[in-house]
ModelCIF file with pLDDT and N, C-alpha, C, O atoms, coordinates in Angstrom:
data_MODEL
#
_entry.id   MODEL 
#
_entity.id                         1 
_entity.type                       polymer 
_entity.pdbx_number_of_molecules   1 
#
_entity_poly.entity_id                      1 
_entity_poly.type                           'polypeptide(L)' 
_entity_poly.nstd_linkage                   no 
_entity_poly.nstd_monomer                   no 
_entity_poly.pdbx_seq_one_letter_code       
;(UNK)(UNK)(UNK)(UNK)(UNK)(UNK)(UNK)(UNK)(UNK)(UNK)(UNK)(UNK)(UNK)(UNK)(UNK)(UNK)
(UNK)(UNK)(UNK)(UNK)(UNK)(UNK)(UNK)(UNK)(UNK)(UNK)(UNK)(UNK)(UNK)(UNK)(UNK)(UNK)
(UNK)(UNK)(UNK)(UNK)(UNK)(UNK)(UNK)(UNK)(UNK)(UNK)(UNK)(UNK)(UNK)(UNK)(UNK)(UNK)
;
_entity_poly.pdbx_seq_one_letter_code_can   XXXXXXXXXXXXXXXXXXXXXXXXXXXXXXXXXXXXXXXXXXXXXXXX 
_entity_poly.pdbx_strand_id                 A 
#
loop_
_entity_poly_seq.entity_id 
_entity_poly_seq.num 
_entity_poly_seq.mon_id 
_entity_poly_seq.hetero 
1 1  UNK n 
1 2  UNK n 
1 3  UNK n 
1 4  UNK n 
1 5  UNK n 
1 6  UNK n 
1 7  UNK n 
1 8  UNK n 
1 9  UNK n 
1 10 UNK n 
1 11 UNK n 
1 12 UNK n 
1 13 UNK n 
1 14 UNK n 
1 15 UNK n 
1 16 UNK n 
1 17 UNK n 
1 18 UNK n 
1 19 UNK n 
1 20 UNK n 
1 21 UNK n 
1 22 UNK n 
1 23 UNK n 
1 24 UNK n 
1 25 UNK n 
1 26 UNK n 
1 27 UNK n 
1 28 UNK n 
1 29 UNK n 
1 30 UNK n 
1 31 UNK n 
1 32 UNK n 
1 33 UNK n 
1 34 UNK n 
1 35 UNK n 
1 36 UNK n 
1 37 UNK n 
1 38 UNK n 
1 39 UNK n 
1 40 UNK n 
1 41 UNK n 
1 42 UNK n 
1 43 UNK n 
1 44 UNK n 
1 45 UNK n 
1 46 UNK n 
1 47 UNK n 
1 48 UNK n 
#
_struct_asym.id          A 
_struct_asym.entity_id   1 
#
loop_
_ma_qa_metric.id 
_ma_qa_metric.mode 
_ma_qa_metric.name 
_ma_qa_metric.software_group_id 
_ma_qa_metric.type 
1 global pLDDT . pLDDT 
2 local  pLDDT . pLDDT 
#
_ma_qa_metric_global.metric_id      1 
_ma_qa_metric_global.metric_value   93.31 
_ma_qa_metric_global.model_id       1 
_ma_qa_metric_global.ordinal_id     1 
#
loop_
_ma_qa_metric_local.label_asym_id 
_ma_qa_metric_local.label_comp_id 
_ma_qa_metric_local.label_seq_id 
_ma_qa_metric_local.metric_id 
_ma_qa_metric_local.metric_value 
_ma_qa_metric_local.model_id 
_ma_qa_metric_local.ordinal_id 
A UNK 1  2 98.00 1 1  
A UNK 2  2 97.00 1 2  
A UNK 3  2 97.00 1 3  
A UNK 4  2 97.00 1 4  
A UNK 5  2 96.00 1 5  
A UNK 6  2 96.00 1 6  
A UNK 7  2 95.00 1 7  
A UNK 8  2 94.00 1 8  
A UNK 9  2 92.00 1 9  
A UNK 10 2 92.00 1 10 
A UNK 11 2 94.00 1 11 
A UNK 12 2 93.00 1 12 
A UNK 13 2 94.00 1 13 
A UNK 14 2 96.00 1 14 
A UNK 15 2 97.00 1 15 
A UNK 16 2 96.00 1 16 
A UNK 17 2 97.00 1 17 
A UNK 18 2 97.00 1 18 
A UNK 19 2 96.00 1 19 
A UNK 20 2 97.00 1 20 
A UNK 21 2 94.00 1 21 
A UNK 22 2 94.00 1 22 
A UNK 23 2 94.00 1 23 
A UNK 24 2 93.00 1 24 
A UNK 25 2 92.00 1 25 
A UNK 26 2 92.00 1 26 
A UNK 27 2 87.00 1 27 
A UNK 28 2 91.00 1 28 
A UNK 29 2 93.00 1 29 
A UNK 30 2 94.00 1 30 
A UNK 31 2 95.00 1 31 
A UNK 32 2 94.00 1 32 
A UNK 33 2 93.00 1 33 
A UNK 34 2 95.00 1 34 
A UNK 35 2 95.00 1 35 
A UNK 36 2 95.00 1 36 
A UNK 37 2 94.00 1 37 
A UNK 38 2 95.00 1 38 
A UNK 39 2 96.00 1 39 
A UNK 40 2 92.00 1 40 
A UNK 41 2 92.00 1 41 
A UNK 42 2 94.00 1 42 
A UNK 43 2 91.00 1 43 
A UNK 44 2 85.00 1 44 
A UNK 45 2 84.00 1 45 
A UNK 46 2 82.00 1 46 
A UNK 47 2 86.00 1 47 
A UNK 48 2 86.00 1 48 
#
loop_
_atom_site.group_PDB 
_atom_site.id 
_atom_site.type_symbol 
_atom_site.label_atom_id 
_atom_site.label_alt_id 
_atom_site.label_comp_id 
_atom_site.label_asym_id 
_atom_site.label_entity_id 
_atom_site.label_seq_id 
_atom_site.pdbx_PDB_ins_code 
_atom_site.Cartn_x 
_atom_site.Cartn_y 
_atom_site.Cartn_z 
_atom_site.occupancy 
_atom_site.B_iso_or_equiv 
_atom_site.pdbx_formal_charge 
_atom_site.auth_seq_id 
_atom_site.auth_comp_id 
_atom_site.auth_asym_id 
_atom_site.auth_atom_id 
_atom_site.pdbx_PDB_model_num 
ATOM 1   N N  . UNK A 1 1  ? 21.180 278.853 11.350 1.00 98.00 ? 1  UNK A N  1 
ATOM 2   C CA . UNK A 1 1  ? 20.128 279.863 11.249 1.00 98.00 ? 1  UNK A CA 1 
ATOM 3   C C  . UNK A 1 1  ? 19.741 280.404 12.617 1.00 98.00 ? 1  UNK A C  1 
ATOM 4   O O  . UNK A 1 1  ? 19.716 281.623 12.792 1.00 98.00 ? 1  UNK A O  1 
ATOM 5   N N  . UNK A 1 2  ? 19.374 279.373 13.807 1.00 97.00 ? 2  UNK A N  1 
ATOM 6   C CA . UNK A 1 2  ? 19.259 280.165 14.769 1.00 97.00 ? 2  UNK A CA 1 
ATOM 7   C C  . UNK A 1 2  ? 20.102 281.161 15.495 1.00 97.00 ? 2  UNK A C  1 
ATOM 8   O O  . UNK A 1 2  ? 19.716 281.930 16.376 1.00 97.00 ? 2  UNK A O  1 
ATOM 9   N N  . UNK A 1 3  ? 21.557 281.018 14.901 1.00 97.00 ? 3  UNK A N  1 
ATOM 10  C CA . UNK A 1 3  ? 22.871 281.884 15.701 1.00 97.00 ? 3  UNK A CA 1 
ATOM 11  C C  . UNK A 1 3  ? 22.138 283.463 14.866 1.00 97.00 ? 3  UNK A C  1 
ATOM 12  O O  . UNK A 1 3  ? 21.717 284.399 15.545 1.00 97.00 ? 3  UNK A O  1 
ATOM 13  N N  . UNK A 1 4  ? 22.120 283.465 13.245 1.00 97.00 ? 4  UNK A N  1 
ATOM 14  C CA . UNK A 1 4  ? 21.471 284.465 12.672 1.00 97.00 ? 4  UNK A CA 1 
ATOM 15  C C  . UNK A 1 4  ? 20.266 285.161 13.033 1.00 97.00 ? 4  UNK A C  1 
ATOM 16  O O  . UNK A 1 4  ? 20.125 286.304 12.599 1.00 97.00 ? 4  UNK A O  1 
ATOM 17  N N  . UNK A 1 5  ? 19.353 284.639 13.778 1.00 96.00 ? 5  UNK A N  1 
ATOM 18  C CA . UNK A 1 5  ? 18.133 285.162 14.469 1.00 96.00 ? 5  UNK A CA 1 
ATOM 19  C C  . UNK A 1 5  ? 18.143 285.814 15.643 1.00 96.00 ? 5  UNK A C  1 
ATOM 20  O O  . UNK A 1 5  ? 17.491 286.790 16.015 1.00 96.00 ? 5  UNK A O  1 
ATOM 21  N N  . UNK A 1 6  ? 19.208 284.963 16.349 1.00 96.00 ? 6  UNK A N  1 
ATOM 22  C CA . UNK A 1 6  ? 19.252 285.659 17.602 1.00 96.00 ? 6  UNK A CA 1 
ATOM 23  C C  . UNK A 1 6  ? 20.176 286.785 17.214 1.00 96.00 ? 6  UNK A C  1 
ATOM 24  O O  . UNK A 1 6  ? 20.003 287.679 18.043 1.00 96.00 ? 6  UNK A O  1 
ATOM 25  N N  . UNK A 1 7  ? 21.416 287.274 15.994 1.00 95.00 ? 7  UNK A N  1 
ATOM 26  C CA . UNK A 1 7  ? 21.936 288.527 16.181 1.00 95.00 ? 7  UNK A CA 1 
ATOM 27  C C  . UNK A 1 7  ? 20.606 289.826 15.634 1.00 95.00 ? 7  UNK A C  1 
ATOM 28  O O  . UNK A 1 7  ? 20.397 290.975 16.024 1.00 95.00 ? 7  UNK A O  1 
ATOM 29  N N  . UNK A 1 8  ? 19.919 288.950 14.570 1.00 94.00 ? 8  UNK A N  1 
ATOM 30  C CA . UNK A 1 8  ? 19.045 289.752 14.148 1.00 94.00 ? 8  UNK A CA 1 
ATOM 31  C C  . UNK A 1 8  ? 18.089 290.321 14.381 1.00 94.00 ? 8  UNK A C  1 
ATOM 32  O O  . UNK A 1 8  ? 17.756 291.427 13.955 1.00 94.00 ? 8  UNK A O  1 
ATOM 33  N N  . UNK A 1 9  ? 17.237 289.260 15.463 1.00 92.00 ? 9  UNK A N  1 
ATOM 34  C CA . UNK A 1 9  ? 15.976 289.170 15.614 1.00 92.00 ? 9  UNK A CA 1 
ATOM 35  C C  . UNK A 1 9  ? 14.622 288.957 14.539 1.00 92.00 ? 9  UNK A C  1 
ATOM 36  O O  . UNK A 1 9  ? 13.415 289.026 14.770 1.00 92.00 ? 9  UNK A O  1 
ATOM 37  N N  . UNK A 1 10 ? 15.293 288.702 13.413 1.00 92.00 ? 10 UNK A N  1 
ATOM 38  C CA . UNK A 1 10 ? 14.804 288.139 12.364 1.00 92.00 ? 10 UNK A CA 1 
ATOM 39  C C  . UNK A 1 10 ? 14.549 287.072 11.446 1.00 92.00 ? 10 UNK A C  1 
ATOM 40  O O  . UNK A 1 10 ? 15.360 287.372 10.570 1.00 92.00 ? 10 UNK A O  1 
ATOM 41  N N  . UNK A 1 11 ? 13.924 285.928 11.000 1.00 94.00 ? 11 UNK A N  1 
ATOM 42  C CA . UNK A 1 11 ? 13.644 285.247 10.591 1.00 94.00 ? 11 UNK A CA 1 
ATOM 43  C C  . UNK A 1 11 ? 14.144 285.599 9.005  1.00 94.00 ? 11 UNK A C  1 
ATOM 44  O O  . UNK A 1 11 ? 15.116 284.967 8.590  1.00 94.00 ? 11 UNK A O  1 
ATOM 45  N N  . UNK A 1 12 ? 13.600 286.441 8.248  1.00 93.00 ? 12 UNK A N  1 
ATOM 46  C CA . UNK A 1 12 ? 13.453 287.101 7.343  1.00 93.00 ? 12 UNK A CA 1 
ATOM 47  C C  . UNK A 1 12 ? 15.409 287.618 7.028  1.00 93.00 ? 12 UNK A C  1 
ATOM 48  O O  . UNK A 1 12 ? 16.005 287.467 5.961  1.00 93.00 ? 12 UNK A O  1 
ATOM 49  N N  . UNK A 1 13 ? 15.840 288.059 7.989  1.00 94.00 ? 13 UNK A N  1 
ATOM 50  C CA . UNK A 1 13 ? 17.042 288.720 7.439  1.00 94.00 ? 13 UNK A CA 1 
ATOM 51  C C  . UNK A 1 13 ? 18.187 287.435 8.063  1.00 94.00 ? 13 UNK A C  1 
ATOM 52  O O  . UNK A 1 13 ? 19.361 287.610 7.738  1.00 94.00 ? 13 UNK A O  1 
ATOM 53  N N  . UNK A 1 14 ? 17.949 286.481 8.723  1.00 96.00 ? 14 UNK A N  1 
ATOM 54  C CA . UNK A 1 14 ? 18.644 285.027 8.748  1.00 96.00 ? 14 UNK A CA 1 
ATOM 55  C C  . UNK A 1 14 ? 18.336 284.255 7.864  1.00 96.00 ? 14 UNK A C  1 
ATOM 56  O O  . UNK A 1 14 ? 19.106 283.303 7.736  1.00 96.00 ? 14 UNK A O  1 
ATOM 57  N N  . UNK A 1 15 ? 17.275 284.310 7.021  1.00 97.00 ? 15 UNK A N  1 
ATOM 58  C CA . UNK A 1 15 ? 17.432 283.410 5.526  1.00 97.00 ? 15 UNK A CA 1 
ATOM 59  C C  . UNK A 1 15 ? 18.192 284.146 4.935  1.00 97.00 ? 15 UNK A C  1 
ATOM 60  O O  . UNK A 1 15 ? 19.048 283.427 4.418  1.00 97.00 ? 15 UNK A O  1 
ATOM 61  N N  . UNK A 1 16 ? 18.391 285.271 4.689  1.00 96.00 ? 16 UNK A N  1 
ATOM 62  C CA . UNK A 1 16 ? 18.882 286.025 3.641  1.00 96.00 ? 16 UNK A CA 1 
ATOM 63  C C  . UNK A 1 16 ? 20.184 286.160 3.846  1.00 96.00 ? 16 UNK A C  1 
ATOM 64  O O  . UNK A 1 16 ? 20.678 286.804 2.920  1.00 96.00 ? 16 UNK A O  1 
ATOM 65  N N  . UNK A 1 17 ? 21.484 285.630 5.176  1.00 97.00 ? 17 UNK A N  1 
ATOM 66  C CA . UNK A 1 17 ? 22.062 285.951 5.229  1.00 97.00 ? 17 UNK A CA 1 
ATOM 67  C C  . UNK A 1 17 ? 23.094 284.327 4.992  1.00 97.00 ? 17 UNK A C  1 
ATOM 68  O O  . UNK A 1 17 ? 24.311 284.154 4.926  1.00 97.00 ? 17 UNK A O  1 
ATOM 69  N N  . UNK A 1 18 ? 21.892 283.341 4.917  1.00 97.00 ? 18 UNK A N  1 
ATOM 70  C CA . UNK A 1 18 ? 21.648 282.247 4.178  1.00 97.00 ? 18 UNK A CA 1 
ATOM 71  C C  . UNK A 1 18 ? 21.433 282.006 2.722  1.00 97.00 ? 18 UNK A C  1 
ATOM 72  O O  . UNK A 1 18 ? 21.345 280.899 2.192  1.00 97.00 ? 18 UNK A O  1 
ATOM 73  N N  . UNK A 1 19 ? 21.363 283.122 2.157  1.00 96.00 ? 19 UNK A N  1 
ATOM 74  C CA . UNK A 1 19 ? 20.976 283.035 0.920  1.00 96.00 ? 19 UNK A CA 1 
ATOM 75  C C  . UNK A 1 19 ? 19.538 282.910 0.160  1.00 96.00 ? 19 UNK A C  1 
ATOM 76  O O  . UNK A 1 19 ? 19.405 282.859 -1.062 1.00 96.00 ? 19 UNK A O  1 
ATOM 77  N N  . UNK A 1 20 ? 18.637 282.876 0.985  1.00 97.00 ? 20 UNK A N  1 
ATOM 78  C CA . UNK A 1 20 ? 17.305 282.809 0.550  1.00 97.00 ? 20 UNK A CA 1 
ATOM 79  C C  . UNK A 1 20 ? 16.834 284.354 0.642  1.00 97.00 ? 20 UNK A C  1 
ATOM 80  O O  . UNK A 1 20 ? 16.496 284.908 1.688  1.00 97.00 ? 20 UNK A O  1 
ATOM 81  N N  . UNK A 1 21 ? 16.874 284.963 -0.667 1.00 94.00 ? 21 UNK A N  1 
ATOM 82  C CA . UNK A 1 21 ? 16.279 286.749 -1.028 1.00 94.00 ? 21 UNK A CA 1 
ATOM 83  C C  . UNK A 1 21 ? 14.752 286.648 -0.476 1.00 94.00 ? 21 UNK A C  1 
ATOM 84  O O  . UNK A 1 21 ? 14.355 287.379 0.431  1.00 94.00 ? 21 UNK A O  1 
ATOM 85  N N  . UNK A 1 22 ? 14.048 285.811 -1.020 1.00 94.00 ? 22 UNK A N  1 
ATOM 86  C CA . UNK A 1 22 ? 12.860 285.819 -0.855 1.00 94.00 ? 22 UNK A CA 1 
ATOM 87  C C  . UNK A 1 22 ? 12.475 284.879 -0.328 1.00 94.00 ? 22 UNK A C  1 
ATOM 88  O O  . UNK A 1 22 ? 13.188 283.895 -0.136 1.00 94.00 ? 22 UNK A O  1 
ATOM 89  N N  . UNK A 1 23 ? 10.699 285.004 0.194  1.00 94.00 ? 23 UNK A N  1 
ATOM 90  C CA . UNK A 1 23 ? 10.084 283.252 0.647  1.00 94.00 ? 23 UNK A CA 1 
ATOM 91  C C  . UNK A 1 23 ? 8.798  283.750 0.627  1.00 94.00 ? 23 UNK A C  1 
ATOM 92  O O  . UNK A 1 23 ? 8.478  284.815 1.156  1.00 94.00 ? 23 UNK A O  1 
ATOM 93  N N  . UNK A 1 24 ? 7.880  282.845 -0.101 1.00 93.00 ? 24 UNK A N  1 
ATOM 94  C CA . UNK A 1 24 ? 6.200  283.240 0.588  1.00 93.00 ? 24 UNK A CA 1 
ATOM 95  C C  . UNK A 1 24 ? 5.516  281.980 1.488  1.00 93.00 ? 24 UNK A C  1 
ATOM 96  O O  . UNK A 1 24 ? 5.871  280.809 1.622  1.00 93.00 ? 24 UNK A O  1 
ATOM 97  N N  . UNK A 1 25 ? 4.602  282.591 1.934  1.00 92.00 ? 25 UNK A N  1 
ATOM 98  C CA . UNK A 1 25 ? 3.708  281.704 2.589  1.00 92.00 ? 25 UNK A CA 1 
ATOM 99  C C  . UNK A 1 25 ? 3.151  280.609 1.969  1.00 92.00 ? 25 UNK A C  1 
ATOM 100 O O  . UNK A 1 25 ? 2.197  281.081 1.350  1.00 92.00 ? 25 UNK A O  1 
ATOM 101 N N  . UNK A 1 26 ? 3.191  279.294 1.752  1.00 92.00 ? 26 UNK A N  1 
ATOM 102 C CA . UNK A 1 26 ? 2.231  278.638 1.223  1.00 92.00 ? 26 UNK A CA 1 
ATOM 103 C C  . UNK A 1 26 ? 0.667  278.338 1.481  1.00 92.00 ? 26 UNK A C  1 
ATOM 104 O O  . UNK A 1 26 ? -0.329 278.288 0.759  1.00 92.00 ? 26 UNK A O  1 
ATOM 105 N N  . UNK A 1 27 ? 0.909  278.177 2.750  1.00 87.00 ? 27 UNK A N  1 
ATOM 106 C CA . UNK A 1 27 ? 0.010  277.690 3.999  1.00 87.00 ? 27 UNK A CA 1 
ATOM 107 C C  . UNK A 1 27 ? -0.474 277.984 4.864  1.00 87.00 ? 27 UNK A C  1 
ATOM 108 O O  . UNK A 1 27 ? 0.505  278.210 5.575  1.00 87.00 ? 27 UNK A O  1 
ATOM 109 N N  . UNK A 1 28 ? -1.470 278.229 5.568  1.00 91.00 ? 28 UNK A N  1 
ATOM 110 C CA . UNK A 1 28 ? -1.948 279.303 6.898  1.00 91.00 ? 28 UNK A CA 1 
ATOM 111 C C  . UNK A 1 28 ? -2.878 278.330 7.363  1.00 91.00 ? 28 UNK A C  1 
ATOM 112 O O  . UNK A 1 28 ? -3.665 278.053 6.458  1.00 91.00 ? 28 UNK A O  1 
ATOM 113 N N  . UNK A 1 29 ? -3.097 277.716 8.387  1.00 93.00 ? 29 UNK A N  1 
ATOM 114 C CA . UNK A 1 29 ? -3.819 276.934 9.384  1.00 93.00 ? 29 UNK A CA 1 
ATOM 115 C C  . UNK A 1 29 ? -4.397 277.347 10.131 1.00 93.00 ? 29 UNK A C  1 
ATOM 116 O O  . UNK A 1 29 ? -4.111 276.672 11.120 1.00 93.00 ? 29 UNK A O  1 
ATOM 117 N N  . UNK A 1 30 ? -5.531 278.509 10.584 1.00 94.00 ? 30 UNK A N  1 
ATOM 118 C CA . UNK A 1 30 ? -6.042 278.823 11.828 1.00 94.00 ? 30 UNK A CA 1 
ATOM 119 C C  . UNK A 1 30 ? -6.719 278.154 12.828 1.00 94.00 ? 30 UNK A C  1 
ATOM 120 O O  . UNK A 1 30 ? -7.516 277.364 12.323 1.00 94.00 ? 30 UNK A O  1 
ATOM 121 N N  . UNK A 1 31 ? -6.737 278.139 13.968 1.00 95.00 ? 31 UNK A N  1 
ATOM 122 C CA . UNK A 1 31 ? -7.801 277.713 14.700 1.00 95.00 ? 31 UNK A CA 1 
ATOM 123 C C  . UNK A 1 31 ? -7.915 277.988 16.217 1.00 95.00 ? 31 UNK A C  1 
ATOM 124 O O  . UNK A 1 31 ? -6.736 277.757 16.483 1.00 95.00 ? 31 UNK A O  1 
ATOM 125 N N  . UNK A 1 32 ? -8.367 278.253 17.192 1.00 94.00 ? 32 UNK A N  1 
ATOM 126 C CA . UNK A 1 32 ? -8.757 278.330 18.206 1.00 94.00 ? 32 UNK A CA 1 
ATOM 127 C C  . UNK A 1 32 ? -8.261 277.253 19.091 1.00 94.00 ? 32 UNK A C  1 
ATOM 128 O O  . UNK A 1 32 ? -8.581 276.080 18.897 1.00 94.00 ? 32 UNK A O  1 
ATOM 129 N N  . UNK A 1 33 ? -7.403 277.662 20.163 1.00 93.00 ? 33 UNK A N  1 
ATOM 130 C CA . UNK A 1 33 ? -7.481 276.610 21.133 1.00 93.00 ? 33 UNK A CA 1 
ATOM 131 C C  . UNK A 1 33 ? -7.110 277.081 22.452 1.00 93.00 ? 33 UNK A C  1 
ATOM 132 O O  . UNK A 1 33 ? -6.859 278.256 22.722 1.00 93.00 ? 33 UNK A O  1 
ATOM 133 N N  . UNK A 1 34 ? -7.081 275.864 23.460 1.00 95.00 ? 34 UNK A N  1 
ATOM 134 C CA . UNK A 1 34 ? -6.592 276.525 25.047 1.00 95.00 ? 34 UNK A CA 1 
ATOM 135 C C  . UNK A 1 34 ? -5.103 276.394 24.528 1.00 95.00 ? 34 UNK A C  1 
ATOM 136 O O  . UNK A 1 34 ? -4.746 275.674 23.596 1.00 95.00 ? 34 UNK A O  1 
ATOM 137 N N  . UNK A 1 35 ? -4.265 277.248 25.322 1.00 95.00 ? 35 UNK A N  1 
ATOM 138 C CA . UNK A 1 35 ? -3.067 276.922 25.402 1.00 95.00 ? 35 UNK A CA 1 
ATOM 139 C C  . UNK A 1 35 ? -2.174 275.793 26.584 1.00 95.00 ? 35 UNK A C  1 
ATOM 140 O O  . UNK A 1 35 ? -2.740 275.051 27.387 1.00 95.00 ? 35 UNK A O  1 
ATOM 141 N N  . UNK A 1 36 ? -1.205 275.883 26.467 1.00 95.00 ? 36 UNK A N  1 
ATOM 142 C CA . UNK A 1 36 ? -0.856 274.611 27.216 1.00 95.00 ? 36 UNK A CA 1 
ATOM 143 C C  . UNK A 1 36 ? -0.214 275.714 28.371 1.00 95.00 ? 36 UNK A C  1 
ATOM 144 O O  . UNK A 1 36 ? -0.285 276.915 28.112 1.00 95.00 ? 36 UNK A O  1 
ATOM 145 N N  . UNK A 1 37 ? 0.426  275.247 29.675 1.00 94.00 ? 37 UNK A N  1 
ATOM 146 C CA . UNK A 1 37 ? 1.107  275.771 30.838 1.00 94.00 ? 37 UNK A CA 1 
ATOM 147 C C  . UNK A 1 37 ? 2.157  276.363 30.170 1.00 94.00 ? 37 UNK A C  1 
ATOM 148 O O  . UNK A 1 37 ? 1.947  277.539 30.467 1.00 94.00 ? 37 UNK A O  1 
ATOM 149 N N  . UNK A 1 38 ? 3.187  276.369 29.443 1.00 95.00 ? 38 UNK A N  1 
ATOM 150 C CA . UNK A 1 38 ? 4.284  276.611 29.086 1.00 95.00 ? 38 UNK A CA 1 
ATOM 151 C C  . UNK A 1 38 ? 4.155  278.040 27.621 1.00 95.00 ? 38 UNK A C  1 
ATOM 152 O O  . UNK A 1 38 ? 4.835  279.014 27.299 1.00 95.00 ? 38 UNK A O  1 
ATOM 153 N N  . UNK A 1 39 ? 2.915  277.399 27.135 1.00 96.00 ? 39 UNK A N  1 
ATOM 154 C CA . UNK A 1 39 ? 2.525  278.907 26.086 1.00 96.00 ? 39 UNK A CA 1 
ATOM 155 C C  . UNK A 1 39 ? 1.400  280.092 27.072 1.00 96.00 ? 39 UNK A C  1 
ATOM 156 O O  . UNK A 1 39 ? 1.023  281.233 26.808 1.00 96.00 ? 39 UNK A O  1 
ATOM 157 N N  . UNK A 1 40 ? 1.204  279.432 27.937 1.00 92.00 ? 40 UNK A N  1 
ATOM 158 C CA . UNK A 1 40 ? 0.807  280.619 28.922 1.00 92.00 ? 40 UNK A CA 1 
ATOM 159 C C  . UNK A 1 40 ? 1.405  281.480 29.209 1.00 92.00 ? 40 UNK A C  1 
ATOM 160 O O  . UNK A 1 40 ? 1.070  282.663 29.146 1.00 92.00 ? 40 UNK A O  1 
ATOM 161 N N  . UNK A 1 41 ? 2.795  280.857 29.724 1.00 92.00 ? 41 UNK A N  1 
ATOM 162 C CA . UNK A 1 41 ? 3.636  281.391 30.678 1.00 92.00 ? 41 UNK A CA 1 
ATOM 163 C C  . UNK A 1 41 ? 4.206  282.488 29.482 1.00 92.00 ? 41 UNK A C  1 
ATOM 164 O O  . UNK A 1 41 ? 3.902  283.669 29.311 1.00 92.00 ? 41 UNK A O  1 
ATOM 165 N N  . UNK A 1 42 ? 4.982  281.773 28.868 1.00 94.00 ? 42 UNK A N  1 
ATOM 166 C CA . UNK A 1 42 ? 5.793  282.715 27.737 1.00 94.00 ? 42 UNK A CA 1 
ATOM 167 C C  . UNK A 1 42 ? 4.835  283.933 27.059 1.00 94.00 ? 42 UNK A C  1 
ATOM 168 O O  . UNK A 1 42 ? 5.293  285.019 26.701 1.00 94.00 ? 42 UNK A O  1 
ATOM 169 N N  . UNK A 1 43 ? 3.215  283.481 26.942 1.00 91.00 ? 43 UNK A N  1 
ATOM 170 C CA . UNK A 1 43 ? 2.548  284.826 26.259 1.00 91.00 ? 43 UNK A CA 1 
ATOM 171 C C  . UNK A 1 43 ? 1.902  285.419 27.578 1.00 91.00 ? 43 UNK A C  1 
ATOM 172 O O  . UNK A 1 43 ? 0.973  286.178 27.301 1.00 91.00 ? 43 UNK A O  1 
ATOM 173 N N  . UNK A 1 44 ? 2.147  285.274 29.003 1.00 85.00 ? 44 UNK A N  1 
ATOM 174 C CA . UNK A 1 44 ? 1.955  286.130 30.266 1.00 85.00 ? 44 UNK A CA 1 
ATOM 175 C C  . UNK A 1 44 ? 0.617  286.087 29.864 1.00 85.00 ? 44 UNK A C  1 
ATOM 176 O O  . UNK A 1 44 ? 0.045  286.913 29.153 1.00 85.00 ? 44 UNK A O  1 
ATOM 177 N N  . UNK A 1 45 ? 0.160  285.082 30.357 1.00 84.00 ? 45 UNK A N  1 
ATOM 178 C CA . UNK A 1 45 ? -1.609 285.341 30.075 1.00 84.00 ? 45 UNK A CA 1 
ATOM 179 C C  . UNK A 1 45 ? -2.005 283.839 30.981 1.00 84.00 ? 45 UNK A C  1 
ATOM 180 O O  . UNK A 1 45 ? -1.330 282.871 31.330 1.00 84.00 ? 45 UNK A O  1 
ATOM 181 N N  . UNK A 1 46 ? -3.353 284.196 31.129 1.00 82.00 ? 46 UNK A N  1 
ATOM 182 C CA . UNK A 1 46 ? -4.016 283.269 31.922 1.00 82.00 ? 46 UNK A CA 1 
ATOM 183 C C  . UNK A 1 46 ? -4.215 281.597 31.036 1.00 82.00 ? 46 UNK A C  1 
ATOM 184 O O  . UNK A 1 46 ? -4.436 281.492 29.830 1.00 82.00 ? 46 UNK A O  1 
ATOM 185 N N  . UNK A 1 47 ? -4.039 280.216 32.199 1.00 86.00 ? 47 UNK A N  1 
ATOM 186 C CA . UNK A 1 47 ? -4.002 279.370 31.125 1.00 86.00 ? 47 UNK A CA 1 
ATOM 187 C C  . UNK A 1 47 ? -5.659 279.373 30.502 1.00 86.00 ? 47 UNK A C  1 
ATOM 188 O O  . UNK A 1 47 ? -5.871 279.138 29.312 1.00 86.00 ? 47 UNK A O  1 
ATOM 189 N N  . UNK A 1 48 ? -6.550 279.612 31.285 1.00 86.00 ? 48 UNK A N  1 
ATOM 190 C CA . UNK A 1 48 ? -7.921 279.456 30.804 1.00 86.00 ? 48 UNK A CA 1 
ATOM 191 C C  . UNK A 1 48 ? -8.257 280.220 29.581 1.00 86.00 ? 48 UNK A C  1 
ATOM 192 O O  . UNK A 1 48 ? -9.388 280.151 29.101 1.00 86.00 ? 48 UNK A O  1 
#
C-alpha cells in the first residue's frame, strides 16, 4: 500500500487499487496538544 500512495498521493485511490471500493470512518478522537520536535518540524511551525 505504501508503494500505491506514494504513485498516487492517495490513501483513498491505494485501497482501491487494493481492492477496497469503499471505507468509512468509524472513529474520530479530537484533542488539543503541544506537538513534539519532529511534528513541528514537518508542519513548519513553532514547537510552542
Amino acid at each position: 500500500l505504501d508503494e500505491q500512495v506514494r504513485q498516487s498521493g492517495s490513501i483513498t485511490e491505494a485501497f482501491r487499487a487494493l481492492g477496497v471500493a469503499d471505507y468509512t470512518r468509524v472513529e474520530s478522537r479530537i484533542s488539543a496538544q503541544m506537538p513534539s520536535a519532529e511534528t513541528a518540524t514537518w508542519l513548519r511551525q513553532p514547537a510552542m
